[in-house]
Protein backbone atom coordinates (compact mmCIF):
# COMPACT_ATOMS: atom_id res chain seq x y z
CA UNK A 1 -20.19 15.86 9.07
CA UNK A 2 -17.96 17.29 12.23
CA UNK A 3 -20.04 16.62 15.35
CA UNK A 4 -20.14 19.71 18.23
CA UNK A 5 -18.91 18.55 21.49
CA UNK A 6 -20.72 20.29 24.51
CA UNK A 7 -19.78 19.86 28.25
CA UNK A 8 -23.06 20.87 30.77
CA UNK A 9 -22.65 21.00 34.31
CA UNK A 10 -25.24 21.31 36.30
CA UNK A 11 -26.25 20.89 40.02
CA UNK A 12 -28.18 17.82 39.87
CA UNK A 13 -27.39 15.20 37.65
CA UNK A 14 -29.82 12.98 38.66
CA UNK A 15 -32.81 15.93 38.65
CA UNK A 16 -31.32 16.92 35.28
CA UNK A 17 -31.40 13.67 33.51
CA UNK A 18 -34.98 13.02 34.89
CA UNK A 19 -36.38 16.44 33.17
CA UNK A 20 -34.22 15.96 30.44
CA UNK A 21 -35.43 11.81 29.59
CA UNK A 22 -39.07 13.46 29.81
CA UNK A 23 -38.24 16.06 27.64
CA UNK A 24 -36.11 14.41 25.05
CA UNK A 25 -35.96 10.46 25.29
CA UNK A 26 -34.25 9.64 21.58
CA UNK A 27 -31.25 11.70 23.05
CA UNK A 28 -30.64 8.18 25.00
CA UNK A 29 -30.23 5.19 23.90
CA UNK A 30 -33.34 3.47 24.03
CA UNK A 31 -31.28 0.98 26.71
CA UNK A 32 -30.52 3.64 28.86
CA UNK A 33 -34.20 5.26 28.53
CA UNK A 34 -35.75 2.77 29.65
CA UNK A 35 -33.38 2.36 33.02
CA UNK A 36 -34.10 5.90 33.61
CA UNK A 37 -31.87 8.46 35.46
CA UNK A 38 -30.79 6.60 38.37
CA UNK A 39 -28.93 4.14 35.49
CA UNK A 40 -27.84 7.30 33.49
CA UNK A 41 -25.34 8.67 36.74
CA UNK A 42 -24.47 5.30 38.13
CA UNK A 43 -23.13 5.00 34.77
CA UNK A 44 -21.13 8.31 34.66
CA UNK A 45 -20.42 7.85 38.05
CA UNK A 46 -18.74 4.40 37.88
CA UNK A 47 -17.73 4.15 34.69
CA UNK A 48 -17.63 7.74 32.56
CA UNK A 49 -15.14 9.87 35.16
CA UNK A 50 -18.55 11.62 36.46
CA UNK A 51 -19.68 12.56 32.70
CA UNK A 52 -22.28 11.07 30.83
CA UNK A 53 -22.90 11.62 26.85
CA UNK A 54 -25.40 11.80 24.29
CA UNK A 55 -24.21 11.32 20.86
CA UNK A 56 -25.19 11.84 17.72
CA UNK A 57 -28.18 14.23 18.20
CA UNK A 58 -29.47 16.04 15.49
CA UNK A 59 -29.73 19.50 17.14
CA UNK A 60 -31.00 22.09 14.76
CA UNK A 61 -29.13 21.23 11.26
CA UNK A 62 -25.75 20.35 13.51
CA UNK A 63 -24.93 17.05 15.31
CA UNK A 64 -23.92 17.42 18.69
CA UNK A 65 -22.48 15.11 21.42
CA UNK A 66 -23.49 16.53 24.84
CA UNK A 67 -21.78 15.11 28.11
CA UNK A 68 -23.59 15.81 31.77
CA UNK A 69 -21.69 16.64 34.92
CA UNK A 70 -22.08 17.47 38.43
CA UNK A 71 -19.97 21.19 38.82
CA UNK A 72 -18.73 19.93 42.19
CA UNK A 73 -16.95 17.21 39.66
CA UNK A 74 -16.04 19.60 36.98
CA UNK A 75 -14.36 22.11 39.74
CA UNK A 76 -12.72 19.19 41.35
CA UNK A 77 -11.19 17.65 38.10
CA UNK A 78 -10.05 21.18 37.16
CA UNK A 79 -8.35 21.63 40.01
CA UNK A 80 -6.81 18.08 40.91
CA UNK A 81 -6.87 16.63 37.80
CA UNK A 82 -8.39 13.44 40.02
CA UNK A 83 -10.05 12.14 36.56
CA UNK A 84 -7.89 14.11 33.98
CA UNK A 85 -10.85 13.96 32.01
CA UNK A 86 -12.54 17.30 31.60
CA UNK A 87 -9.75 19.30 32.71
CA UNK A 88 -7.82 17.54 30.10
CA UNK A 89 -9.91 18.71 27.45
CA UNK A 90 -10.10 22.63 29.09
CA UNK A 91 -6.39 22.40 28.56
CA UNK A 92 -7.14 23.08 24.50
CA UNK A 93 -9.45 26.03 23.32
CA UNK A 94 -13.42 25.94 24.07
CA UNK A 95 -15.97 28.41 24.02
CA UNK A 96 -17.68 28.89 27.46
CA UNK A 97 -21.16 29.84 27.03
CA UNK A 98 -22.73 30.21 30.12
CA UNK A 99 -20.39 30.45 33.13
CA UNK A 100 -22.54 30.55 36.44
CA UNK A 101 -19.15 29.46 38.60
CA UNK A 102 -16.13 31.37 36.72
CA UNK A 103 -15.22 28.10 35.44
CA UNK A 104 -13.16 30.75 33.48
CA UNK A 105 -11.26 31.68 36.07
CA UNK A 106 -10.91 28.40 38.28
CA UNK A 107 -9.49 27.01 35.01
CA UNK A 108 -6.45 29.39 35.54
CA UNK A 109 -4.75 27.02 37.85
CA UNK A 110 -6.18 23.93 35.38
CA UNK A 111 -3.96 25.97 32.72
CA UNK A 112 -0.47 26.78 34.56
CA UNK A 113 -0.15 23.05 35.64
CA UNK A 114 -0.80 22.14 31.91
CA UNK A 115 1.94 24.56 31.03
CA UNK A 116 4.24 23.77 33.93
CA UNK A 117 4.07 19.75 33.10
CA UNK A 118 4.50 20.76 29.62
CA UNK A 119 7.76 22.31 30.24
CA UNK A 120 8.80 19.35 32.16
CA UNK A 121 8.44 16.96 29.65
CA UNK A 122 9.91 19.38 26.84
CA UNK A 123 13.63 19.36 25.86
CA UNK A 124 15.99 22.45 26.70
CA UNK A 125 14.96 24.49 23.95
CA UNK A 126 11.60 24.26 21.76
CA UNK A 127 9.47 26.36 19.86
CA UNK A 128 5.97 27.87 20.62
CA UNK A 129 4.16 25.34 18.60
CA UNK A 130 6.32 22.67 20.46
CA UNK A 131 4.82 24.18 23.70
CA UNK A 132 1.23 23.83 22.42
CA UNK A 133 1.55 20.52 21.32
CA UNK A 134 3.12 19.02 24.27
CA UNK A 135 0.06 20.76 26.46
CA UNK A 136 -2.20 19.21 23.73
CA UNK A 137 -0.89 15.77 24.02
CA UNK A 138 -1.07 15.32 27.99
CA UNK A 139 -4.70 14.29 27.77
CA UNK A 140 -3.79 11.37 25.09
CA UNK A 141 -0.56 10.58 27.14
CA UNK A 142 -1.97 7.40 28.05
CA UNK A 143 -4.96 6.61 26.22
CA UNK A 144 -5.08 3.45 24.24
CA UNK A 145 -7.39 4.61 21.63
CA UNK A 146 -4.33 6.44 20.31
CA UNK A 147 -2.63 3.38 19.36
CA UNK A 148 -4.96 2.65 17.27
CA UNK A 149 -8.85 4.54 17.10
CA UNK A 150 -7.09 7.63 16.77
CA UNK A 151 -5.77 9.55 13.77
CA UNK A 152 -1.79 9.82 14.93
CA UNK A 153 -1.62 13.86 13.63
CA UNK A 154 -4.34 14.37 15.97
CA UNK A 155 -2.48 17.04 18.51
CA UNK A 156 -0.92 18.37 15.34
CA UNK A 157 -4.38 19.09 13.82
CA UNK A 158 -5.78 20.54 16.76
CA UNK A 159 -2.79 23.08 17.56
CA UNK A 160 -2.23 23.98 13.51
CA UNK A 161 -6.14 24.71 13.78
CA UNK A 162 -6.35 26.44 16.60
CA UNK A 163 -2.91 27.96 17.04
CA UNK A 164 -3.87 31.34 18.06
CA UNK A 165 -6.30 30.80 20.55
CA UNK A 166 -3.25 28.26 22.02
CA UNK A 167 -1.56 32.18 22.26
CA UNK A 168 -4.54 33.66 24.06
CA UNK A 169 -5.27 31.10 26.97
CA UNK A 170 -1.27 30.59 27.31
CA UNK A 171 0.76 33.59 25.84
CA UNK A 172 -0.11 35.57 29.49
CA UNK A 173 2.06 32.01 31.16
CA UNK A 174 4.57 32.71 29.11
CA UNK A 175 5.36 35.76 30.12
CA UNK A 176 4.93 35.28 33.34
CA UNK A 177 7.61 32.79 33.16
CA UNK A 178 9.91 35.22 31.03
CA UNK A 179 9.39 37.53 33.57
CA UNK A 180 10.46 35.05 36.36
CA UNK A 181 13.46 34.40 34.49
CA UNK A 182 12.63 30.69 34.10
CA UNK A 183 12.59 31.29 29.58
CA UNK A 184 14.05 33.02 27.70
CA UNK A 185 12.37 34.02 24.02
CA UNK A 186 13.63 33.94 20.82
CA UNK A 187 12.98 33.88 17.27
CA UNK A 188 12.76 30.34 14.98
CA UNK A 189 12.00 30.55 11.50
CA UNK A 190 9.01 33.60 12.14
CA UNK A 191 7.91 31.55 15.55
CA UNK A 192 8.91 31.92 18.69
CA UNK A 193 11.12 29.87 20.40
CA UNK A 194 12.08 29.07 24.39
CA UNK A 195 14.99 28.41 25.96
CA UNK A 196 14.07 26.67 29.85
CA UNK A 197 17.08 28.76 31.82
C-alpha cells in the first residue's frame, strides 16, 4: 500500500516530459496531458521548487510517485539549499541508482550543513538518535502540512526505521567533529551520546 518515491533529473525537462507524455500519457493527469510539456515545467518551475510529480502510477506490481528535475536545479538546491526541497529530502537515507553527476559526492556538503544546523538547534548534550532526528526534522521545520496532514511521529518513524543508514551517511561527521574537538562521545543507555564542547 506504501508508494516508492523516485527523484529523476535529467538535462531537459521540457525534452523529457515531451518523450515521456508520448510514451506514457495516464502518468499525467489527463489536465496536464492535454497542456502538454510546456504546462508540465511552467508548473514545476513556478509553483513545484523546479520538480514536477507523477503519482500514483502503477509501475510493475509497486506504486510509485516520480518527480522530474533539471540537475542544474538539483545541484543548486543541494548546495544552497535555495528551495530546501530536494536537498531536504537527501538529508534522510535514499538509494541512488544511477549517478551520472556524483550527486553522491556533491551531497557531502548538502550533509555537513544538515549536521552543522542540527547541532545548532540541539541542546548541550543529546544522544545519537537526538542528532538524527533533529537532521530529520529540518525539512518539516516549517511546513504547514505538519500541523495537521501529517502523522506527528513522522521524524520518529523515519529515524527508528532507518537508524543505521542515519550512522552511515553521518557517523564519518561525527567523527570528524570528535576529532576537531567540537564533541565529545559518550555512552546513554547502549546509544551514544554528545556533549557540544
Amino acid at each position: 500500500t506504501s508508494m516508492v518515491d523516485y527523484i529523476l533529473g535529467v538535462a531537459d525537462p521540457l525534452q523529457w516530459h515531451s518523450e515521456n507524455l508520448a510514451r506514457n500519457p495516464t502518468h499525467y493527469s489527463s489536465w496536464m496531458a492535454r497542456r502538454g510539456p510546456e504546462a508540465v515545467t511552467w508548473l514545476a518551475d513556478r509553483v513545484g521548487v523546479g520538480v514536477y510529480f507523477n503519482p500514483f502510477v502503477e509501475w510493475g506490481d509497486k506504486r510509485i510517485k516520480y518527480g522530474v528535475v533539471a540537475m542544474k536545479d538539483l545541484a543548486t538546491d543541494i548546495l544552497t539549499w535555495d528551495q530546501f526541497y530536494l536537498s531536504g529530502r537527501l538529508q534522510k537515507p535514499v538509494r541512488v541508482l544511477v549517478d551520472n553527476w556524483d550527486i553522491r559526492m556533491v551531497n557531502t556538503v548538502n550533509l555537513k550543513m544538515a549536521a552543522a544546523a542540527s547541532l545548532l538547534l540541539l541542546p548541550k548534550e543529546f544522544t545519537e538518535h537526538d542528532l538524527y532526528a533533529k537532521i530529520c526534522s529540518l525539512s518539516y521545520m516549517g511546513d504547514i502540512r505538519m500541523l495537521f496532514a501529517e502523522d506527528k511521529y513522522k521524524v520518529k518513524k523515519i529515524v527508528d526505521g532507518s537508524f543505521q543508514p542515519f550512522q552511515l551517511m553521518y557517523r564519518p561527521l561525527i567523527q570528524d567533529y570528535i576529532s576537531e574537538g567540537i564533541l565529545k562521545m559518550s555512552d546513554y543507555r547502549q546509544q551514544k551520546a554528545f556533549k557540544q564542547v
